[in-house]
PDB file of N, CA and C in Angstrom:
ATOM      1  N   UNK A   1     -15.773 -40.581 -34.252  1.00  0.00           N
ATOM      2  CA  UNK A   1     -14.399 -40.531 -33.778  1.00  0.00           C
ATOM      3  C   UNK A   1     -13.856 -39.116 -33.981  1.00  0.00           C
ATOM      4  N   UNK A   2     -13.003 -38.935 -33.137  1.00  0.00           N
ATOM      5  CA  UNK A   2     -12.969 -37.186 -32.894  1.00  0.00           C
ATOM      6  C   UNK A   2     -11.445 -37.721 -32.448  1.00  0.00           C
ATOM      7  N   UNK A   3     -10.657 -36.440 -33.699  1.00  0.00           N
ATOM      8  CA  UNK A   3      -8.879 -36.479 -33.727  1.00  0.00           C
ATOM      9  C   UNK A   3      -8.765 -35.403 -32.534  1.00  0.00           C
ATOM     10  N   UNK A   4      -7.900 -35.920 -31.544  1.00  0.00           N
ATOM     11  CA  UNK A   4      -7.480 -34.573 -31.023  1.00  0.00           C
ATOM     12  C   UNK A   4      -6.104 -34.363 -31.065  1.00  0.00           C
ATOM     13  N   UNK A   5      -5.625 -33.232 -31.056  1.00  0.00           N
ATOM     14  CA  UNK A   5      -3.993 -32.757 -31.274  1.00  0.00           C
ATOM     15  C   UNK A   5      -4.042 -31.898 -30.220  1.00  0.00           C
ATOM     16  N   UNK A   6      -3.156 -32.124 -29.170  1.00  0.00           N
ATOM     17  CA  UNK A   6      -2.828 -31.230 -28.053  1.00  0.00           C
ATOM     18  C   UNK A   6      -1.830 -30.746 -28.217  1.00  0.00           C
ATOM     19  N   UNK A   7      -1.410 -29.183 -28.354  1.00  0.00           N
ATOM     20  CA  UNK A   7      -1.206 -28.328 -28.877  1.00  0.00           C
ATOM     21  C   UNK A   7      -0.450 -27.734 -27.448  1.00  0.00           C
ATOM     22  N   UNK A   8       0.627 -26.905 -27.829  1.00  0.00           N
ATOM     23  CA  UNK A   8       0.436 -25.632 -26.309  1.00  0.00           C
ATOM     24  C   UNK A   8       0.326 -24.249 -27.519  1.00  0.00           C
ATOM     25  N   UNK A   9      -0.676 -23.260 -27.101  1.00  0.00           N
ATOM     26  CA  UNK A   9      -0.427 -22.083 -27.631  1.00  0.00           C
ATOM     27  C   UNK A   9       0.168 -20.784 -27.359  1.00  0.00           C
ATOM     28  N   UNK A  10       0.970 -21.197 -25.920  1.00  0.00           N
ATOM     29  CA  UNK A  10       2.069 -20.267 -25.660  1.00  0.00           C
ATOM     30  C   UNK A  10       3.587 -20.792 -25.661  1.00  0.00           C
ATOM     31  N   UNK A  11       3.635 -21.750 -26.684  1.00  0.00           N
ATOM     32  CA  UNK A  11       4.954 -22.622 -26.470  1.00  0.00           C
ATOM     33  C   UNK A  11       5.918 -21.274 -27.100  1.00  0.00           C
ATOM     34  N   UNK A  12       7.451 -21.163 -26.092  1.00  0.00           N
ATOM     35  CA  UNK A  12       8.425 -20.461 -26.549  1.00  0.00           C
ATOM     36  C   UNK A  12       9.029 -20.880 -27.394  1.00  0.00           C
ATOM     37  N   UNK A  13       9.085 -22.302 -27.845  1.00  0.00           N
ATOM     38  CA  UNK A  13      10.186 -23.303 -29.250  1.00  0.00           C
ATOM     39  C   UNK A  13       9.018 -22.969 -30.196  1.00  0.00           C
ATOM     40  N   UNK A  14      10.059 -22.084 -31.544  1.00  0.00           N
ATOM     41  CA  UNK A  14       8.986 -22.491 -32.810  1.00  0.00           C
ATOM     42  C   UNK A  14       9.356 -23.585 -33.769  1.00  0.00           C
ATOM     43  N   UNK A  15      10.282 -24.354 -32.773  1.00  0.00           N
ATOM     44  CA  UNK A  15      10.084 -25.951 -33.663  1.00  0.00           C
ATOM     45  C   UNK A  15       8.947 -26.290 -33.506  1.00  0.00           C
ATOM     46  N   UNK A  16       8.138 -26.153 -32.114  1.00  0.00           N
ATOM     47  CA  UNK A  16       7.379 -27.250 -31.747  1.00  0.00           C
ATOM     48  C   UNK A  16       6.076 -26.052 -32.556  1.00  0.00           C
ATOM     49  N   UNK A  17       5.892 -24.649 -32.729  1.00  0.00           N
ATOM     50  CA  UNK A  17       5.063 -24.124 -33.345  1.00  0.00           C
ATOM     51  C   UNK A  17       4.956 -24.499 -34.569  1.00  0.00           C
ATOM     52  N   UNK A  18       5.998 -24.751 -35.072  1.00  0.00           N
ATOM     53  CA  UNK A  18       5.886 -25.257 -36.548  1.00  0.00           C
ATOM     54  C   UNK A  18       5.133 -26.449 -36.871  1.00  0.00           C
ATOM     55  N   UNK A  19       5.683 -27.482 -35.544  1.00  0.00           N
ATOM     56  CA  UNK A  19       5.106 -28.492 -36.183  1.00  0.00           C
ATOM     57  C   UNK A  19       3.332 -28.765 -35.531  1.00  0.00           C
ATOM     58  N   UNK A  20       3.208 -28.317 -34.691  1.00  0.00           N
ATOM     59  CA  UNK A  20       1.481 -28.081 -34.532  1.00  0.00           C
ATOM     60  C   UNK A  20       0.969 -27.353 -35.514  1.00  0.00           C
ATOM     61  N   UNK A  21       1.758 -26.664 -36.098  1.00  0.00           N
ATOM     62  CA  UNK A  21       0.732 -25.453 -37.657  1.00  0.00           C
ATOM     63  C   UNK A  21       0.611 -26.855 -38.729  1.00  0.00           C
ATOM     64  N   UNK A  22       1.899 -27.557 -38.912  1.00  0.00           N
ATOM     65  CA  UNK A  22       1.734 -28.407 -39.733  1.00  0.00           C
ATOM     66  C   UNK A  22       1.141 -29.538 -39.674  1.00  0.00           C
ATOM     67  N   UNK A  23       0.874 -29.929 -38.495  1.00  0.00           N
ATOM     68  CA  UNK A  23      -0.100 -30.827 -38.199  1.00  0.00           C
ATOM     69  C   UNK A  23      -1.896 -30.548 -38.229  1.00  0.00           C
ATOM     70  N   UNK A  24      -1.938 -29.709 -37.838  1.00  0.00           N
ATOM     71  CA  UNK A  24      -3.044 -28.892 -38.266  1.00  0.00           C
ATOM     72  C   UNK A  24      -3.616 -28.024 -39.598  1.00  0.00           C
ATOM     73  N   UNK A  25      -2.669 -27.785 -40.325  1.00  0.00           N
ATOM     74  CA  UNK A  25      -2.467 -27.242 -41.425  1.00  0.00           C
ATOM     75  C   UNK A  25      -3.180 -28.742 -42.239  1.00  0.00           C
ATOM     76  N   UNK A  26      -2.284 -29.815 -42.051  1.00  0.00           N
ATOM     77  CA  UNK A  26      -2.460 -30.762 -43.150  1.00  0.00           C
ATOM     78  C   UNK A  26      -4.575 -31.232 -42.769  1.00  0.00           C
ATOM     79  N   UNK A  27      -4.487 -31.645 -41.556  1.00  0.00           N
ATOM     80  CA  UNK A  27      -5.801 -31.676 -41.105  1.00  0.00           C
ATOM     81  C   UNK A  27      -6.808 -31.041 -41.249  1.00  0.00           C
ATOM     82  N   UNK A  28      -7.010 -29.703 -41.642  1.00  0.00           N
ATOM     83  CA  UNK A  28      -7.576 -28.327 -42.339  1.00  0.00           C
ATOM     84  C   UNK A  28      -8.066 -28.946 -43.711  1.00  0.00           C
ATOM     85  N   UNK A  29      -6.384 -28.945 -44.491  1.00  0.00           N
ATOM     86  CA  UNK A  29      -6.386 -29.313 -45.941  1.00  0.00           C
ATOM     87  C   UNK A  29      -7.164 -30.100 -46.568  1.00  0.00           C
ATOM     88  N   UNK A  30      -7.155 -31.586 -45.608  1.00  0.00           N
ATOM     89  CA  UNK A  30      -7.597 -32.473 -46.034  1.00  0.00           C
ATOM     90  C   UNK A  30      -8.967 -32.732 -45.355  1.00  0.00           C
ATOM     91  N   UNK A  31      -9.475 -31.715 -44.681  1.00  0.00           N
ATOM     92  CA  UNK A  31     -10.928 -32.162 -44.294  1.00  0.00           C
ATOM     93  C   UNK A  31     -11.038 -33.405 -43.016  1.00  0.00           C
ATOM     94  N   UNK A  32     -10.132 -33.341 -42.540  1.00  0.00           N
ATOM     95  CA  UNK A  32     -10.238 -34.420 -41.525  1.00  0.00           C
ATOM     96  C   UNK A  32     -10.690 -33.434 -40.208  1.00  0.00           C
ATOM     97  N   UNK A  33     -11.687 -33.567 -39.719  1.00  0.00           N
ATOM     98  CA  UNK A  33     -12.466 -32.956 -38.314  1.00  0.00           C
ATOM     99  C   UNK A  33     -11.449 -33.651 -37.256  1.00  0.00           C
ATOM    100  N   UNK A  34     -10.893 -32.363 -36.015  1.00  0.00           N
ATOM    101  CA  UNK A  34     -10.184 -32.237 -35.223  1.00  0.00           C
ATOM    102  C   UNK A  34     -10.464 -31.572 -34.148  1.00  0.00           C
ATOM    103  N   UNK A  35     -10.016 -31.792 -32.922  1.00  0.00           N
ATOM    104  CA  UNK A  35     -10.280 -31.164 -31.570  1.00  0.00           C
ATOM    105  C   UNK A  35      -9.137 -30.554 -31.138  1.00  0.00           C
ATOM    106  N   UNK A  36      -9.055 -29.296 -31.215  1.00  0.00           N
ATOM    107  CA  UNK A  36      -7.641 -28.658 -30.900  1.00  0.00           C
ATOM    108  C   UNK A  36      -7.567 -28.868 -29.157  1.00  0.00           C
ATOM    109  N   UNK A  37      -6.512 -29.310 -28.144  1.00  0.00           N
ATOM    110  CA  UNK A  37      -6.729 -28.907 -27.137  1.00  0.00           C
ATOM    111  C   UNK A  37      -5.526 -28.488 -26.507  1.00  0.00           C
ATOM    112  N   UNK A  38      -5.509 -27.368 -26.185  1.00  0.00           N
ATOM    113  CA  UNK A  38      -4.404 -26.543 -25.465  1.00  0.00           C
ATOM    114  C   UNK A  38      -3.866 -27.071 -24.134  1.00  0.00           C
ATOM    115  N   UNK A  39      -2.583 -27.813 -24.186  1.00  0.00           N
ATOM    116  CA  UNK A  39      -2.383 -27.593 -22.527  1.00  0.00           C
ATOM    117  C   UNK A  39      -1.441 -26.646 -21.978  1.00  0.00           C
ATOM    118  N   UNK A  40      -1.410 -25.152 -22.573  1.00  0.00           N
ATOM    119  CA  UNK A  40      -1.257 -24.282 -22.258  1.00  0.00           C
ATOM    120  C   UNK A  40      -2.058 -23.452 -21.288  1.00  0.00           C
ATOM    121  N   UNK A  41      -3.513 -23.390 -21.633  1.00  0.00           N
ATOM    122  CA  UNK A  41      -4.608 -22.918 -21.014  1.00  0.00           C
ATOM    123  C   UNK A  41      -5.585 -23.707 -19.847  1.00  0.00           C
ATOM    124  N   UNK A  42      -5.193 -25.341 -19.785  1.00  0.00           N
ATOM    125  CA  UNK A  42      -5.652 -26.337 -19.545  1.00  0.00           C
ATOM    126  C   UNK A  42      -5.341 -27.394 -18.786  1.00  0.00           C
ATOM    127  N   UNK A  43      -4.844 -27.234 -17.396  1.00  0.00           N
ATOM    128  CA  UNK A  43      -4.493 -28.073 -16.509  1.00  0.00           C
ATOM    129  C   UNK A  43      -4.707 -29.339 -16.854  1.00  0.00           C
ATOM    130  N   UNK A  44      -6.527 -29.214 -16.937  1.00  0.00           N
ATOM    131  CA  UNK A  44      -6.556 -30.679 -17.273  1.00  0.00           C
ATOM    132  C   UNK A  44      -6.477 -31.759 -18.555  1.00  0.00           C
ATOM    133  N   UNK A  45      -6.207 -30.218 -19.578  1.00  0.00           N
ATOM    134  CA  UNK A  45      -5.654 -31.251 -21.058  1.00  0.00           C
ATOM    135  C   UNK A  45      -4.211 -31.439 -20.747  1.00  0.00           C
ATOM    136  N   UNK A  46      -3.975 -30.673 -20.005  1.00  0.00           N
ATOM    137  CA  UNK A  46      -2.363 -30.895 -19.820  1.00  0.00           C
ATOM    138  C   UNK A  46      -1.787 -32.133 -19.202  1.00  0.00           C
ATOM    139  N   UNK A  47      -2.610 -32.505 -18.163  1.00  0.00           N
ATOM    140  CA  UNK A  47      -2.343 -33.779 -17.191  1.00  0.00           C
ATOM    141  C   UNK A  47      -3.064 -34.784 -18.004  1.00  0.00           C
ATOM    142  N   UNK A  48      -3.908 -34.958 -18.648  1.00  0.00           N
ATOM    143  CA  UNK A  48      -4.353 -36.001 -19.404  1.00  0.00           C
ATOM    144  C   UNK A  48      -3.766 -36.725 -20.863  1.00  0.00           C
ATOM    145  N   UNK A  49      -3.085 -35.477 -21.267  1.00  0.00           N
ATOM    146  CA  UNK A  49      -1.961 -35.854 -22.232  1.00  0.00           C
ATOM    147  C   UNK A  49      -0.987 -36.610 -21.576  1.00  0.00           C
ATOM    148  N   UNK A  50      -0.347 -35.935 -20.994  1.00  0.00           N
ATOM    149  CA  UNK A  50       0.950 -36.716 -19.568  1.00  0.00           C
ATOM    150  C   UNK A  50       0.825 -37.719 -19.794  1.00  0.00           C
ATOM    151  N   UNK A  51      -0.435 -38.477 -19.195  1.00  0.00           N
ATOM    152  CA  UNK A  51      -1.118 -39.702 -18.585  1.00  0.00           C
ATOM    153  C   UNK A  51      -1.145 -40.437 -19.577  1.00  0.00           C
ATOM    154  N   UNK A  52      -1.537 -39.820 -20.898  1.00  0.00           N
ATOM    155  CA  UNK A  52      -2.315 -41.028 -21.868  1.00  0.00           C
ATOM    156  C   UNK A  52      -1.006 -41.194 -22.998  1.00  0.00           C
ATOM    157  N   UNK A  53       0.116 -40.198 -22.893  1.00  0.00           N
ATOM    158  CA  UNK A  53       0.903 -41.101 -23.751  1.00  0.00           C
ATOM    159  C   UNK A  53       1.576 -42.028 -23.540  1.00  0.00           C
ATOM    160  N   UNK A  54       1.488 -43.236 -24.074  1.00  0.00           N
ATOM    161  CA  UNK A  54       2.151 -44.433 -23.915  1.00  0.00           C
ATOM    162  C   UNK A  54       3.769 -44.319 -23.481  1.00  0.00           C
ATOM    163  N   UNK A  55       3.899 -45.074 -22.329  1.00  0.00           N
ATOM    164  CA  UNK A  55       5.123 -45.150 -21.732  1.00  0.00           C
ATOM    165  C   UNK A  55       6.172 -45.145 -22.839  1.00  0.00           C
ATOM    166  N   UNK A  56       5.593 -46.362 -23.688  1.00  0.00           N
ATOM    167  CA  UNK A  56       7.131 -46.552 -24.479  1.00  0.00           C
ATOM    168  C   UNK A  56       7.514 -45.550 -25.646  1.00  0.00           C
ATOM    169  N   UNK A  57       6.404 -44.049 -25.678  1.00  0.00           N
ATOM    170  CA  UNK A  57       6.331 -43.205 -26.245  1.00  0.00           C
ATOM    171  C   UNK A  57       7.095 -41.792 -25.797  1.00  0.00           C
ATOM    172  N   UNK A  58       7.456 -41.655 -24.523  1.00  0.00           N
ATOM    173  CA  UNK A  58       7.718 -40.465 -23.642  1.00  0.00           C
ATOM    174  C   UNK A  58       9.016 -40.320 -23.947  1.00  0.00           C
ATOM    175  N   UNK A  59       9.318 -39.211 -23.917  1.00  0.00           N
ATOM    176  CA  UNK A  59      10.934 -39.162 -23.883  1.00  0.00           C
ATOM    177  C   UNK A  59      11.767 -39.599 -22.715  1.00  0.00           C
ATOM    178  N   UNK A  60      12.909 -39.970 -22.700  1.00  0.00           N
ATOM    179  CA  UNK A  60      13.462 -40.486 -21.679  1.00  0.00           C
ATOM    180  C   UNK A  60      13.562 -39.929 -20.399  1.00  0.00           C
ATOM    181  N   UNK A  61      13.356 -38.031 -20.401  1.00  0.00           N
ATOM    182  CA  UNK A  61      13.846 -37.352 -19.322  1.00  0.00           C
ATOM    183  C   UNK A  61      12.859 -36.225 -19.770  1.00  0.00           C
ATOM    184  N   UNK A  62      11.767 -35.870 -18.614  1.00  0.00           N
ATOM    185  CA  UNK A  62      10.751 -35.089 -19.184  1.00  0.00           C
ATOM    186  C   UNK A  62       9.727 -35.384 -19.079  1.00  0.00           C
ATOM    187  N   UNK A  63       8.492 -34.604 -19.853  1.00  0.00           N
ATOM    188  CA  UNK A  63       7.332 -34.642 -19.979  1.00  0.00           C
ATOM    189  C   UNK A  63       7.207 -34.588 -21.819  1.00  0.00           C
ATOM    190  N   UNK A  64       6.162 -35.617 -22.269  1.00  0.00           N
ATOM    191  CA  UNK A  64       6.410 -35.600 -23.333  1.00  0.00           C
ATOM    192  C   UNK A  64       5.993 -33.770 -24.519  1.00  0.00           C
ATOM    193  N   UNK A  65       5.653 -33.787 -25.089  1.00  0.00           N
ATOM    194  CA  UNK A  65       5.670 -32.393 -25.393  1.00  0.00           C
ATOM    195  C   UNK A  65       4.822 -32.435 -27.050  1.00  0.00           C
ATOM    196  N   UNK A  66       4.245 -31.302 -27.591  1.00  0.00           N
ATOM    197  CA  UNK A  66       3.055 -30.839 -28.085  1.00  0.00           C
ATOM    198  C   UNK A  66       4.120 -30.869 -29.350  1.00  0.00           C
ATOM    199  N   UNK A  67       3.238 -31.537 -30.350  1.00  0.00           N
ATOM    200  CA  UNK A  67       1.754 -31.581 -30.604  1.00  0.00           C
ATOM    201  C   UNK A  67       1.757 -33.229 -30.390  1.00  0.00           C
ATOM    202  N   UNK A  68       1.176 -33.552 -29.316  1.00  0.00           N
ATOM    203  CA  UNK A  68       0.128 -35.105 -29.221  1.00  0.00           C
ATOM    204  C   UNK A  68      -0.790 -35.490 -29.979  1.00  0.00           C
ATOM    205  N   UNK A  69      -1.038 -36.868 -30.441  1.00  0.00           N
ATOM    206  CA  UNK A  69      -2.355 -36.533 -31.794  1.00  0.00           C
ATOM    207  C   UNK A  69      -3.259 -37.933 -31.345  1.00  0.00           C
ATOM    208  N   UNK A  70      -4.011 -37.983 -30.771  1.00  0.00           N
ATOM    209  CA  UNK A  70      -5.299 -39.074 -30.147  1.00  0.00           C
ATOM    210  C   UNK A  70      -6.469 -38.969 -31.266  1.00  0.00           C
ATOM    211  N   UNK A  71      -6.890 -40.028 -31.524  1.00  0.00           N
ATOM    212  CA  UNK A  71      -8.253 -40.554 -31.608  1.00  0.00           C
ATOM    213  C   UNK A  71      -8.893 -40.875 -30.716  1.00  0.00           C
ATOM    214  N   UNK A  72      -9.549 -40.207 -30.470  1.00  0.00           N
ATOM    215  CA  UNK A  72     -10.727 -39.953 -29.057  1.00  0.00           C
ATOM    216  C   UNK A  72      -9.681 -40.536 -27.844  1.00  0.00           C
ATOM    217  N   UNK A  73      -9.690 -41.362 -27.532  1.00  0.00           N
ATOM    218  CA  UNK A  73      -8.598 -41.765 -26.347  1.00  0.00           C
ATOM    219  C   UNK A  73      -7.509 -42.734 -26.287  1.00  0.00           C
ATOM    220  N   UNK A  74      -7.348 -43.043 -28.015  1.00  0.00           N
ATOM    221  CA  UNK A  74      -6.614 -43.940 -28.587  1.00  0.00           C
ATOM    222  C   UNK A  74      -5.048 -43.197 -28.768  1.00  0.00           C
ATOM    223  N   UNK A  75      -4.088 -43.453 -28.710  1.00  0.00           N
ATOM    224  CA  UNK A  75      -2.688 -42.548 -28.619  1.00  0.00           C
ATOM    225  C   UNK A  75      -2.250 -42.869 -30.002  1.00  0.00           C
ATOM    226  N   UNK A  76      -2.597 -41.877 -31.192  1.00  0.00           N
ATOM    227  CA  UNK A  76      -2.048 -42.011 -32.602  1.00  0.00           C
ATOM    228  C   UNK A  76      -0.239 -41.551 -32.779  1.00  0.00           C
ATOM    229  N   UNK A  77       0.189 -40.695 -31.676  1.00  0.00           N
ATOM    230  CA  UNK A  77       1.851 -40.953 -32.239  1.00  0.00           C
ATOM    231  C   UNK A  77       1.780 -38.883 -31.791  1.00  0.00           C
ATOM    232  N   UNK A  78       3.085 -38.922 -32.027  1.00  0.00           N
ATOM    233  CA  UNK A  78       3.575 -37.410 -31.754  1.00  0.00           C
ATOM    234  C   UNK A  78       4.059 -36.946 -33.095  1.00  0.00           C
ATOM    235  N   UNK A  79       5.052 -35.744 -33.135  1.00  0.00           N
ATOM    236  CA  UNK A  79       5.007 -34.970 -34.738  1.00  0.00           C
ATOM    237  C   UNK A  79       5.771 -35.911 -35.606  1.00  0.00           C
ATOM    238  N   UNK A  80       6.765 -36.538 -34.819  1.00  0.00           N
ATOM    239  CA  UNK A  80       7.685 -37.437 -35.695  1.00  0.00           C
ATOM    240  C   UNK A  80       7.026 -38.554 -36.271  1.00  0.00           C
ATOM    241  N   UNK A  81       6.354 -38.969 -35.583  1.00  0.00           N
ATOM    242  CA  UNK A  81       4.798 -40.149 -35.905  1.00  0.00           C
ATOM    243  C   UNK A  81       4.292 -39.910 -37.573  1.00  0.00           C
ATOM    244  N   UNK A  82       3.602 -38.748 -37.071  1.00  0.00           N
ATOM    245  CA  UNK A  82       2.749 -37.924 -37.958  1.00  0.00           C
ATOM    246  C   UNK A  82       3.376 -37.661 -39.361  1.00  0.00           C
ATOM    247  N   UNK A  83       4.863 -37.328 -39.095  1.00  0.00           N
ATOM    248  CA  UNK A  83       4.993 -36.655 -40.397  1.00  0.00           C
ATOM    249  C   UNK A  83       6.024 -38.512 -41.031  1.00  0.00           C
ATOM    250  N   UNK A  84       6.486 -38.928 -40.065  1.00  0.00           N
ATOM    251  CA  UNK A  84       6.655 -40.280 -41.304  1.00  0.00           C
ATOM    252  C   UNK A  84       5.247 -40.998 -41.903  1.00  0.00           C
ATOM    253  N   UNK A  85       4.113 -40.998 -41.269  1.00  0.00           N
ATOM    254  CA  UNK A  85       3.122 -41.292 -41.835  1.00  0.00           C
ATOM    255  C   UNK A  85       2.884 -40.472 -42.850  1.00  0.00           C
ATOM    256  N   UNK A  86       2.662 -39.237 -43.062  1.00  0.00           N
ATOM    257  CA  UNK A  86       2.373 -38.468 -44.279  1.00  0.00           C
ATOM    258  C   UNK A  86       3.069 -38.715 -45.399  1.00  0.00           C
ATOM    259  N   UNK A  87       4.931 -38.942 -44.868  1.00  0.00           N
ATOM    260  CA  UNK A  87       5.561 -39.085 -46.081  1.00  0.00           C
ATOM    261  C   UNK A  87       5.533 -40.553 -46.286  1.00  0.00           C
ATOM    262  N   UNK A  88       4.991 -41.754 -45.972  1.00  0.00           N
ATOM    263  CA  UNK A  88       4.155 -42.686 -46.349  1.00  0.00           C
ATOM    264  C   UNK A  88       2.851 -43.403 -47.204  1.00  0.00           C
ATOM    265  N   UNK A  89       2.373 -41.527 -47.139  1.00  0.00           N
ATOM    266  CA  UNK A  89       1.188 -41.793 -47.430  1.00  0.00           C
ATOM    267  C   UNK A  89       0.282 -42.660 -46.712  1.00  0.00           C
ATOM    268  N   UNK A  90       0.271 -42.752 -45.365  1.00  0.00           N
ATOM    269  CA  UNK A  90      -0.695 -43.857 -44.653  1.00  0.00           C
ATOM    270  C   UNK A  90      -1.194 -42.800 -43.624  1.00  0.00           C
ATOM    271  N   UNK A  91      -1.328 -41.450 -43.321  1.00  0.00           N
ATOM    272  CA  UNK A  91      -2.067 -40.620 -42.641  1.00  0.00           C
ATOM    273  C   UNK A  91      -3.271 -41.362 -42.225  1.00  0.00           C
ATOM    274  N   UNK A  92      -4.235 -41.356 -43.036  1.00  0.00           N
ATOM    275  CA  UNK A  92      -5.488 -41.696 -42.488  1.00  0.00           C
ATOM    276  C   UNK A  92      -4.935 -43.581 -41.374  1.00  0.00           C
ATOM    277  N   UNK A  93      -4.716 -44.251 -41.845  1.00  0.00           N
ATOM    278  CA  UNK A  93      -4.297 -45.540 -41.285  1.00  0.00           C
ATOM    279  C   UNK A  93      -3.400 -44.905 -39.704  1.00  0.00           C
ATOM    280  N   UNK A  94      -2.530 -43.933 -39.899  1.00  0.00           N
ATOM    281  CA  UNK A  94      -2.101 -43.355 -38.118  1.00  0.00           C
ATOM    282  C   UNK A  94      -3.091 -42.876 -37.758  1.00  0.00           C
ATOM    283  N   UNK A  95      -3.963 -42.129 -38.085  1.00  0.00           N
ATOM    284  CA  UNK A  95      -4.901 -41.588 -37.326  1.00  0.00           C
ATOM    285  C   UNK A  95      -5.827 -42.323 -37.161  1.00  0.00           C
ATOM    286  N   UNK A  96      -6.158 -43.962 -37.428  1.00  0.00           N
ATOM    287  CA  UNK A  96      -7.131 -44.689 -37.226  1.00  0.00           C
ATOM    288  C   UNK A  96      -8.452 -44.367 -37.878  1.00  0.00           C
ATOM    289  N   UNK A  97      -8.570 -44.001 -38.976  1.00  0.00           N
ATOM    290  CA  UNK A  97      -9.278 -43.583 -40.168  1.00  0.00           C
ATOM    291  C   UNK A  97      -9.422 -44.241 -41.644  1.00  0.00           C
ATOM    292  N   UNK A  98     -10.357 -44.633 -42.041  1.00  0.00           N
ATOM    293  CA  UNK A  98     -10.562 -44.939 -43.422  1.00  0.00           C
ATOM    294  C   UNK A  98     -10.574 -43.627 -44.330  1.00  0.00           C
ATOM    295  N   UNK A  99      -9.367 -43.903 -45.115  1.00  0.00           N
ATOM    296  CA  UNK A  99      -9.147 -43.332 -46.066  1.00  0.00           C
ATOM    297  C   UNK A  99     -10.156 -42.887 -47.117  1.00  0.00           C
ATOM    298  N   UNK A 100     -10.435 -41.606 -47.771  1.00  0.00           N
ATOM    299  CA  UNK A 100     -11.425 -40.960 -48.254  1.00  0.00           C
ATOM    300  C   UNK A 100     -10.939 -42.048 -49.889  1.00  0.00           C
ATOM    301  N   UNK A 101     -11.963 -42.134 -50.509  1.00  0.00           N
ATOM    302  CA  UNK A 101     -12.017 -43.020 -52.146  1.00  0.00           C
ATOM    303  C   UNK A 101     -11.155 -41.866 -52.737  1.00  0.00           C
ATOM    304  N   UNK A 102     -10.266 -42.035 -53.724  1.00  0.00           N
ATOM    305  CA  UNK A 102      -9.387 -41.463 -54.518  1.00  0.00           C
ATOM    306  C   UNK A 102      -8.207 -40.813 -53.871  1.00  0.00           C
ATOM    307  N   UNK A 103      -7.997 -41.078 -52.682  1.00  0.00           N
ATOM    308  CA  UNK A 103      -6.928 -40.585 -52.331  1.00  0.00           C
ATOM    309  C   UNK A 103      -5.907 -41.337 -52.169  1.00  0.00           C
ATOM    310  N   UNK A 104      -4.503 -41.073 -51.957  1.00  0.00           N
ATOM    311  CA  UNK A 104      -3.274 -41.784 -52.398  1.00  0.00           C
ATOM    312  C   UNK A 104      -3.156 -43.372 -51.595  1.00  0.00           C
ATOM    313  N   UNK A 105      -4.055 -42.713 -50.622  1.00  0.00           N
ATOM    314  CA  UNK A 105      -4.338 -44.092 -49.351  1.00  0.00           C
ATOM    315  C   UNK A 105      -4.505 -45.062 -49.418  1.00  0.00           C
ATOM    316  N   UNK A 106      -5.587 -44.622 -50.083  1.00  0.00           N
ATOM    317  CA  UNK A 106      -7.276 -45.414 -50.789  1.00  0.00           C
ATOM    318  C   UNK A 106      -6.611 -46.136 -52.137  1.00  0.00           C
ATOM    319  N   UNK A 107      -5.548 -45.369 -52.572  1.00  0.00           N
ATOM    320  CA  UNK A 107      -5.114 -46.004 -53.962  1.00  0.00           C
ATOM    321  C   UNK A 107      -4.485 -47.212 -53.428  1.00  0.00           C
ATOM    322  N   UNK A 108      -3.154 -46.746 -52.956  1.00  0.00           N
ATOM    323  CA  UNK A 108      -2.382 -47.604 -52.063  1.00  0.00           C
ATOM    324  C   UNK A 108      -3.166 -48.929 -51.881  1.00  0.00           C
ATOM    325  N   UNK A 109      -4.089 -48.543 -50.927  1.00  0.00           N
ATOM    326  CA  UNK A 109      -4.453 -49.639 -50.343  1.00  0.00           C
ATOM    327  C   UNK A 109      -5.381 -51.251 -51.148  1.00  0.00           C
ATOM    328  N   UNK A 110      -6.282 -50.397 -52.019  1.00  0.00           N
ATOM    329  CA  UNK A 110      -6.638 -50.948 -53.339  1.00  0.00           C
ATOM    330  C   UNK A 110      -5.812 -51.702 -53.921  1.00  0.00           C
ATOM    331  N   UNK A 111      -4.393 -51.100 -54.867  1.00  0.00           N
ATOM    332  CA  UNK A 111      -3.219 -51.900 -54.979  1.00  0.00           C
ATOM    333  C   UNK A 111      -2.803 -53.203 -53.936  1.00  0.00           C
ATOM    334  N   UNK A 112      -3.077 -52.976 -53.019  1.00  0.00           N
ATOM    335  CA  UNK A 112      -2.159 -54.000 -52.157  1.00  0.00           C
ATOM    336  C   UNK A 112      -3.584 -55.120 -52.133  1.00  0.00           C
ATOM    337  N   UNK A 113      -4.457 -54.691 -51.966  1.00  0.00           N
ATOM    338  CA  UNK A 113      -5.623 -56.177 -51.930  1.00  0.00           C
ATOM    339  C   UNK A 113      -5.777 -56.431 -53.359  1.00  0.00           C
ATOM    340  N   UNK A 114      -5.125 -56.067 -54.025  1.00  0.00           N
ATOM    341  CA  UNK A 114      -5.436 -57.176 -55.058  1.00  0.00           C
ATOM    342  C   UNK A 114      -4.651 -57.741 -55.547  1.00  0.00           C
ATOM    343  N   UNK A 115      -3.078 -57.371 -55.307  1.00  0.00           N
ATOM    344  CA  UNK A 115      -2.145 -58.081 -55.164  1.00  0.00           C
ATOM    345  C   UNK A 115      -2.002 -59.881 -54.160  1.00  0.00           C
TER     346      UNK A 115
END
């Protein structure tokens, strides 16, 4: 399974720069393998993002906008997604991932099955 985060790398908002560094940043950190794909450079990452984010995901007026975050062709959520999952602690669970042993996840999740 292969994360991809579609990215633009000529975006003029450095909100939206910020939050692709930080989405990527955390993904780096933690060793989770990722597919950067630009639809800056990329017609066709560009139109395939379009396409594959879930309707009830798009903004109301627009095209939805970077950073997108897929599991192979599965639609894991956009930055707002991403970062309530982190401050959750359930990252790996949005990204459709088993959580690495000793991590807060893995703790988490331990706790709750044996409850």
């Amino acid at each position: 399974m292969v994360i991809k985060v579609y990215i633009a790398s000529s975006s003029g908002s450095t909100s939206i720069k910020k939050q692709q560094q930080d989405v990527m940043g955390f993904l780096e950190v933690n060793k989770i393998q990722f597919e950067e794909c630009d639809i800056a450079n990329s017609e066709e990452n560009r139109k395939w993002m379009r396409e594959n984010v879930p309707v009830e995901s798009r903004p109301t007026t627009g095209n939805p906008l970077p950073p997108q975050i897929f599991n192979e062709e599965r639609y894991c959520g956009n930055y707002e997604d991403f970062f309530n999952a982190r401050e959750d602690n359930i990252v790996y669970a949005f990204l459709g991932l088993i959580a690495p042993p000793g991590s807060k996840e893995a703790e988490a999740a331990a706790k709750k099955g044996l409850q």
